[in-house]
C-alpha atoms as a PDB file:
ATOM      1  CA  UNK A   1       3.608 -25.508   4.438  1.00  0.00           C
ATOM      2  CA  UNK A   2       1.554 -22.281   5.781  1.00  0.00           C
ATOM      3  CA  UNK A   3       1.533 -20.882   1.847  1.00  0.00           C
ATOM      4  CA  UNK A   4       1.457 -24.262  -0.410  1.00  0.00           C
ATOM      5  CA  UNK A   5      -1.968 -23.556  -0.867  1.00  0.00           C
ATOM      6  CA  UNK A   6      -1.402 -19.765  -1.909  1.00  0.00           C
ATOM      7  CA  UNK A   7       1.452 -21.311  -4.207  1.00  0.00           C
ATOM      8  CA  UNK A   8      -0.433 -23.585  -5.760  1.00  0.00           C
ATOM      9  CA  UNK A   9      -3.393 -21.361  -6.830  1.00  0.00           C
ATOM     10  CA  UNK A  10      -0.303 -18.620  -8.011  1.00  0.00           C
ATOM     11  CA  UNK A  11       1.717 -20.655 -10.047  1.00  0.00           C
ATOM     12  CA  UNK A  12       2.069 -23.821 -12.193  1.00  0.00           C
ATOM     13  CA  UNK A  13       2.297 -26.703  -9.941  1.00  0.00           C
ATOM     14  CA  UNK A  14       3.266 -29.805 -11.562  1.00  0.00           C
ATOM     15  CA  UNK A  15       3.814 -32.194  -8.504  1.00  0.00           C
ATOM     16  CA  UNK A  16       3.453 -31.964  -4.958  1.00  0.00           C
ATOM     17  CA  UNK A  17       5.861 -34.248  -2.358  1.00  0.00           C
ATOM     18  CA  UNK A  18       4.735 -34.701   1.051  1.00  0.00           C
ATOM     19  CA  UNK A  19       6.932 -35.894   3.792  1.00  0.00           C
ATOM     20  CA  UNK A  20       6.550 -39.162   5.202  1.00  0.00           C
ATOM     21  CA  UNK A  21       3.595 -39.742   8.339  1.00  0.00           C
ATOM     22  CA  UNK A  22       0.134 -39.099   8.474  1.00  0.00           C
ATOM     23  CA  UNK A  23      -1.357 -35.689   6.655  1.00  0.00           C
ATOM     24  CA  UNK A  24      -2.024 -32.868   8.796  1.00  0.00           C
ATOM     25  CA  UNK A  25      -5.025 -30.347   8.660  1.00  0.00           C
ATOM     26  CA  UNK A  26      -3.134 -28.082   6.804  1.00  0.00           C
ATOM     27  CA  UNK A  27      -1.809 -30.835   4.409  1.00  0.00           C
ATOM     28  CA  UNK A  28      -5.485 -32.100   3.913  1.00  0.00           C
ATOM     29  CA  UNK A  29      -6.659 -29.137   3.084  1.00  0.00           C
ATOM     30  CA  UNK A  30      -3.768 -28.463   0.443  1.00  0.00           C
ATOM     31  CA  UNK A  31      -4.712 -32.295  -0.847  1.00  0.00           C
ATOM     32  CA  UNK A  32      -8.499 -30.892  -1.446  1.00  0.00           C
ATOM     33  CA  UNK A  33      -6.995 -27.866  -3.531  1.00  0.00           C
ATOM     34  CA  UNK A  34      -4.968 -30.867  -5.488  1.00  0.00           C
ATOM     35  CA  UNK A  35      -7.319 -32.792  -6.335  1.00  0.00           C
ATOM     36  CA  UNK A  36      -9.360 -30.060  -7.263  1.00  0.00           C
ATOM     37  CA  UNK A  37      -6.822 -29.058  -9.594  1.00  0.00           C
ATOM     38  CA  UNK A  38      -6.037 -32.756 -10.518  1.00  0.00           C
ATOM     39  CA  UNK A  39      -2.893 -31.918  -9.510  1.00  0.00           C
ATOM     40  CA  UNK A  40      -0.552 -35.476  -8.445  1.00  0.00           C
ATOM     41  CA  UNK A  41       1.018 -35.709  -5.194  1.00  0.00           C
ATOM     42  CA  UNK A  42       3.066 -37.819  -3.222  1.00  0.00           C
ATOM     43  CA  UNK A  43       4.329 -38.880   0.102  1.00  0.00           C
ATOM     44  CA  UNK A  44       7.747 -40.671   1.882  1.00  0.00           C
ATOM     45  CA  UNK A  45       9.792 -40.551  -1.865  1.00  0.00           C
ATOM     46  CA  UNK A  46      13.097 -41.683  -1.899  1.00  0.00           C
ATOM     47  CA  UNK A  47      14.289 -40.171  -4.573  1.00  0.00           C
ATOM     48  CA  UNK A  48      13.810 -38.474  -7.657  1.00  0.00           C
ATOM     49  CA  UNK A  49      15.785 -37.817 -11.069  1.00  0.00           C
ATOM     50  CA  UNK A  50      15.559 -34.400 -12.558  1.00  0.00           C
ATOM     51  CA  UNK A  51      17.703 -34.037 -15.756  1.00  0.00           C
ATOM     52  CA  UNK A  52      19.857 -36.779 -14.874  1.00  0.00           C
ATOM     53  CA  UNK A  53      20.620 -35.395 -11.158  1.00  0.00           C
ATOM     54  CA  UNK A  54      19.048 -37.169  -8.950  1.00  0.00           C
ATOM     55  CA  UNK A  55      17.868 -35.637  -5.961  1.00  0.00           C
ATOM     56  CA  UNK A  56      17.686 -38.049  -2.216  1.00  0.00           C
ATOM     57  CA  UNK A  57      15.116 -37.894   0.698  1.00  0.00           C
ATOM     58  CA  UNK A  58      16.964 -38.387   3.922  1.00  0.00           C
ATOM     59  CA  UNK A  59      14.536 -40.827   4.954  1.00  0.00           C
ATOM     60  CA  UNK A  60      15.127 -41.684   8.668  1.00  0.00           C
ATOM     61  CA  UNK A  61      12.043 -43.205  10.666  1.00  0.00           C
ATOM     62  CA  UNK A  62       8.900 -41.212  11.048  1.00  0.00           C
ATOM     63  CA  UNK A  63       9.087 -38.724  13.999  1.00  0.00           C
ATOM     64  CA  UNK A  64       6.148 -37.730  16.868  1.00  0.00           C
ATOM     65  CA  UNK A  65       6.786 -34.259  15.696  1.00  0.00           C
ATOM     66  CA  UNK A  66       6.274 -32.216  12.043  1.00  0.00           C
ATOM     67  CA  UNK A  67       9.050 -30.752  12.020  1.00  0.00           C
ATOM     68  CA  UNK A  68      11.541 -33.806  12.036  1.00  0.00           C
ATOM     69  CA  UNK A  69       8.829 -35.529   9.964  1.00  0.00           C
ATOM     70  CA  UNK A  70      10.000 -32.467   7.169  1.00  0.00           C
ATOM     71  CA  UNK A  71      11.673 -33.618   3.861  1.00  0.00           C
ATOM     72  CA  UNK A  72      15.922 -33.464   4.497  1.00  0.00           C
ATOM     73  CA  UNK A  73      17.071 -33.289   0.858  1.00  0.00           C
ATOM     74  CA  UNK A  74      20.557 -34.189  -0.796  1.00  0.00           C
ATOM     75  CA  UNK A  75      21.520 -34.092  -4.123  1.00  0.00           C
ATOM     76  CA  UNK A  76      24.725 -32.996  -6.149  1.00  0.00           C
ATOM     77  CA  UNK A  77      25.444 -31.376  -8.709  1.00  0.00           C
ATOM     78  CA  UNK A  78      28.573 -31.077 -10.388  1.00  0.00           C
ATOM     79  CA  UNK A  79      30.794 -32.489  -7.788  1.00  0.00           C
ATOM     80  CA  UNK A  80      29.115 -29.605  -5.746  1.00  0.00           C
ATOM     81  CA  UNK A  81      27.067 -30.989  -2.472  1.00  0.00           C
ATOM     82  CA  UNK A  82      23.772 -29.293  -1.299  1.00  0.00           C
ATOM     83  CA  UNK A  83      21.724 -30.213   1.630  1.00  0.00           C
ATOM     84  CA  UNK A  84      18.088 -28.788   2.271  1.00  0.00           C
ATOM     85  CA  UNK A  85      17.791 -29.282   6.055  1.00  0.00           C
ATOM     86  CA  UNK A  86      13.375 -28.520   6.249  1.00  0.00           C
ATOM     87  CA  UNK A  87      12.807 -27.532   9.616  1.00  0.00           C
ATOM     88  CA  UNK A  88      14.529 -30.626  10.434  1.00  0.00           C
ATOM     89  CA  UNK A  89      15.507 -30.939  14.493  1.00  0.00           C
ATOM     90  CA  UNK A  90      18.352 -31.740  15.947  1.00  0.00           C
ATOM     91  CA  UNK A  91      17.395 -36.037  16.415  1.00  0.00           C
ATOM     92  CA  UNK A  92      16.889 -35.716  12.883  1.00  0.00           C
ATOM     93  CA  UNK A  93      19.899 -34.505  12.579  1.00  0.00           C
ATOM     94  CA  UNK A  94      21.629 -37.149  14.795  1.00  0.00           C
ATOM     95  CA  UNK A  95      20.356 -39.905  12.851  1.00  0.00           C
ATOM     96  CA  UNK A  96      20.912 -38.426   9.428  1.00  0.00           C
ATOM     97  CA  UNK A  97      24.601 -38.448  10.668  1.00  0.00           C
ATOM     98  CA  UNK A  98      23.847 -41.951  11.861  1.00  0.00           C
ATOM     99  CA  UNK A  99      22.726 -43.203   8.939  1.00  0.00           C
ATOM    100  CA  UNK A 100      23.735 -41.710   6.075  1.00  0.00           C
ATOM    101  CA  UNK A 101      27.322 -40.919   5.145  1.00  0.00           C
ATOM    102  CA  UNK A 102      27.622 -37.274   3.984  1.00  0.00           C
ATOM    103  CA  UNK A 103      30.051 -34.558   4.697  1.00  0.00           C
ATOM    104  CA  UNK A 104      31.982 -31.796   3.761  1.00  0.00           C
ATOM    105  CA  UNK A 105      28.931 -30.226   2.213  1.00  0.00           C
ATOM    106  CA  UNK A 106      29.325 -26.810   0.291  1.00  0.00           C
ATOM    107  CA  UNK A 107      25.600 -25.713   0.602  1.00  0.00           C
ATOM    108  CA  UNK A 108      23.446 -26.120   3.370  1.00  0.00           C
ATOM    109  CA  UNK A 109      19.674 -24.394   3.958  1.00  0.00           C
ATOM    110  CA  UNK A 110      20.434 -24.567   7.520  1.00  0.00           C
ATOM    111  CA  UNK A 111      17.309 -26.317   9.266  1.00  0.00           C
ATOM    112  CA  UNK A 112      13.902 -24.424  10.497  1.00  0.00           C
ATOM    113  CA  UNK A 113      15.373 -20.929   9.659  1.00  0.00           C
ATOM    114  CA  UNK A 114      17.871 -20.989  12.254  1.00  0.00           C
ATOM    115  CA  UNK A 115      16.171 -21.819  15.234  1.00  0.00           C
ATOM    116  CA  UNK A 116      17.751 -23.481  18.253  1.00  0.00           C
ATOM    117  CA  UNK A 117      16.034 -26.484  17.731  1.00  0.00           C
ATOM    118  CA  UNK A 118      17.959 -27.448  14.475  1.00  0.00           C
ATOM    119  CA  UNK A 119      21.873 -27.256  13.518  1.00  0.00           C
ATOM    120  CA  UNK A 120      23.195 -28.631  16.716  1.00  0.00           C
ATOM    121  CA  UNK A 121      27.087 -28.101  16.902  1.00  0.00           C
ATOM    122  CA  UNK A 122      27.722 -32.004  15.843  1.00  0.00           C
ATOM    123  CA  UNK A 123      25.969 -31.984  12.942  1.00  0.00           C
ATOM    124  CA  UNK A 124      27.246 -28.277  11.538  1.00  0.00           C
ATOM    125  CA  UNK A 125      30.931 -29.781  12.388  1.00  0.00           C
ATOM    126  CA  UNK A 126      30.211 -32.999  10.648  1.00  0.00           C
ATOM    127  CA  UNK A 127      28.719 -31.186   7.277  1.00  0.00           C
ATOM    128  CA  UNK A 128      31.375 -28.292   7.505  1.00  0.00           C
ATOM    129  CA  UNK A 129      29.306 -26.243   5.301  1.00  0.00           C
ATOM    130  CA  UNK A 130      31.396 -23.918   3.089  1.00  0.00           C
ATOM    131  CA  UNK A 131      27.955 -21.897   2.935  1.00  0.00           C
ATOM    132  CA  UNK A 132      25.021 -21.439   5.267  1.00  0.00           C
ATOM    133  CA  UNK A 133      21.762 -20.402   3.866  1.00  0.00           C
ATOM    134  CA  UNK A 134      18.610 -19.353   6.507  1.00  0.00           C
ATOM    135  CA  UNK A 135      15.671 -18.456   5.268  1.00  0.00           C
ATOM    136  CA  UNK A 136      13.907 -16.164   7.834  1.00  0.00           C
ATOM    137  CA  UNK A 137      11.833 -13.315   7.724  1.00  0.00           C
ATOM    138  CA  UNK A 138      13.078  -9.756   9.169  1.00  0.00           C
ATOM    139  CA  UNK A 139      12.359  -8.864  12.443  1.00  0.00           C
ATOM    140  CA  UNK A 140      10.369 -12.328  12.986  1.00  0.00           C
ATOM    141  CA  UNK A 141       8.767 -12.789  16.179  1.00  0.00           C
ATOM    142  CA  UNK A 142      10.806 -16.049  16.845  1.00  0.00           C
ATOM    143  CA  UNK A 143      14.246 -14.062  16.988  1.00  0.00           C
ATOM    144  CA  UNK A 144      15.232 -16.401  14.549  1.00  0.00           C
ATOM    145  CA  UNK A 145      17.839 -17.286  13.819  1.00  0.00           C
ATOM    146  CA  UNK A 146      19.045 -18.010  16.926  1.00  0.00           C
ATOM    147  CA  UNK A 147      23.106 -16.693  18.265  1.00  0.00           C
ATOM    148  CA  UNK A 148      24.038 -20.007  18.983  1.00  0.00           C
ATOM    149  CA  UNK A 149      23.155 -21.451  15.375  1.00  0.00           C
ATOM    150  CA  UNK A 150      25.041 -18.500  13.861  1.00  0.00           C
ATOM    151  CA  UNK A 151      28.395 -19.468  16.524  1.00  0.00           C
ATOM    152  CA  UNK A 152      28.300 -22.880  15.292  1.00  0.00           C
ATOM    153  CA  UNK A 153      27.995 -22.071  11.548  1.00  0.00           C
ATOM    154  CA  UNK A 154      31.587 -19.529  12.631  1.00  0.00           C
ATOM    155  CA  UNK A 155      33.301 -21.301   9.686  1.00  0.00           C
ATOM    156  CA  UNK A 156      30.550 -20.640   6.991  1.00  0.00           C
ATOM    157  CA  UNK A 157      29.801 -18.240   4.724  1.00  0.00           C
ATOM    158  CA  UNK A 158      26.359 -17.368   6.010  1.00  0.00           C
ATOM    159  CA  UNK A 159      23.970 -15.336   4.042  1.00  0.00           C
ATOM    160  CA  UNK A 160      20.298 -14.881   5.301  1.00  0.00           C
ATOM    161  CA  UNK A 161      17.159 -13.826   3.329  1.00  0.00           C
ATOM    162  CA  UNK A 162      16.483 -11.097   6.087  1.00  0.00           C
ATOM    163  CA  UNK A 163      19.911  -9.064   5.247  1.00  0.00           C
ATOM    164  CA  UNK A 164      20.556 -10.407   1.702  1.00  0.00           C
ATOM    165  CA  UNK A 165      17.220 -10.988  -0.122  1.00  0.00           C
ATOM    166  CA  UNK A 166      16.944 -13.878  -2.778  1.00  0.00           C
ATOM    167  CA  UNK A 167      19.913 -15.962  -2.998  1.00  0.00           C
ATOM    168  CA  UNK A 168      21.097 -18.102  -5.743  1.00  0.00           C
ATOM    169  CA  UNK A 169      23.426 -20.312  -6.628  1.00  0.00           C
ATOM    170  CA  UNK A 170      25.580 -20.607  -9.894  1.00  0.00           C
ATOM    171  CA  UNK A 171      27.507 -23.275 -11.424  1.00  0.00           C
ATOM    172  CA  UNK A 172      29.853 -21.942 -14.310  1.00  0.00           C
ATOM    173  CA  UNK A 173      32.908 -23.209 -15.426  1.00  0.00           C
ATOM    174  CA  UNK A 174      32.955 -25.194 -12.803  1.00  0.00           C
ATOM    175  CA  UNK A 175      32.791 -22.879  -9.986  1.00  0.00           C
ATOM    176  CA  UNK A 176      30.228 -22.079  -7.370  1.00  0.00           C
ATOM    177  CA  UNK A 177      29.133 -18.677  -7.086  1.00  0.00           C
ATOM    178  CA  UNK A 178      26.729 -17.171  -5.293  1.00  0.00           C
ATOM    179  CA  UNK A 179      24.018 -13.849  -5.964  1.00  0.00           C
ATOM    180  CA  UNK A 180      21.924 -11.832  -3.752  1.00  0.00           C
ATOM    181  CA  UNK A 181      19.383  -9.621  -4.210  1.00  0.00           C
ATOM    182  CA  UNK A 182      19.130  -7.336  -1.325  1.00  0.00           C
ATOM    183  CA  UNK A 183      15.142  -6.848  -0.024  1.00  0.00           C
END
């Protein structure tokens, strides 16, 4: 959230989705930019269909903390399940588990870049990622991400934007297969 503003006066914007809750001072102050820029924006969506995919907001109950309160993402494509975890916590987590009935997921962006507050061992063993994905800065003061994320993700092929740079995803002939661009 630190650089929406930044990203918004950088590049084309089309739509903005909040999570669910009341706007912070940071979100406000991206809404001002928005308008400004008469730029549409929205809060607590379900879903959304982009070229026939549709794309699903985890939607659990509103949290007394942003970071649970952060946008949990599903969608798949091509038989091929992917899971955007936010900075999600770990009672997120729990009732995502509780709630919804997903597993065996190939691609997870493991929650709030590895930290020990997110990807508790339960929830890692009940997605069984076939791929991690943490987004985290090198040398960040945080230590991020954390040992203990990194044991429980053991059984997943973990690639980090620290050591491996940009990371994509490809779907061709029917096969997932994944680039890096090293920093």
């Amino acid at each position: 959230m630190g650089e929406a503003i930044n990203l918004v006066n950088n590049f084309k914007v089309e739509k903005v989705i909040f999570n669910c809750g009341e706007y912070n001072d940071l979100e406000k102050e991206l809404i001002k930019v928005l308008d400004k820029k008469k730029i549409p924006y929205y809060s607590c969506v379900k879903e959304i269909n982009i070229d026939n995919k549709k794309l699903y907001f985890l939607q659990t109950k509103e949290y007394d903390n942003e970071n649970d309160n952060s946008n949990v993402i599903y969608t798949e494509i091509n038989s091929f399940k992917f899971m955007f975890m936010g900075d999600a916590g770990i009672e997120k987590e729990k009732d995502i588990l509780d709630k919804y009935n997903i597993s065996d997921i190939h691609v997870l962006k493991v929650g709030h870049h590895g930290s020990k507050t997110s990807s508790s061992e339960t929830f890692i063993n009940e997605m069984n990622p076939k791929y991690g994905v943490i987004s985290v800065g090198k040398n960040n003061r945080y230590g991020h991400p954390n040992k203990e994320v990194l044991d429980n993700l053991e059984d997943s092929k973990v690639n980090r934007t620290d050591q491996d740079g940009s990371i994509m995803f490809k779907i061709k002939n029917n096969k997932l297969k994944i680039e890096t661009c090293t920093p």
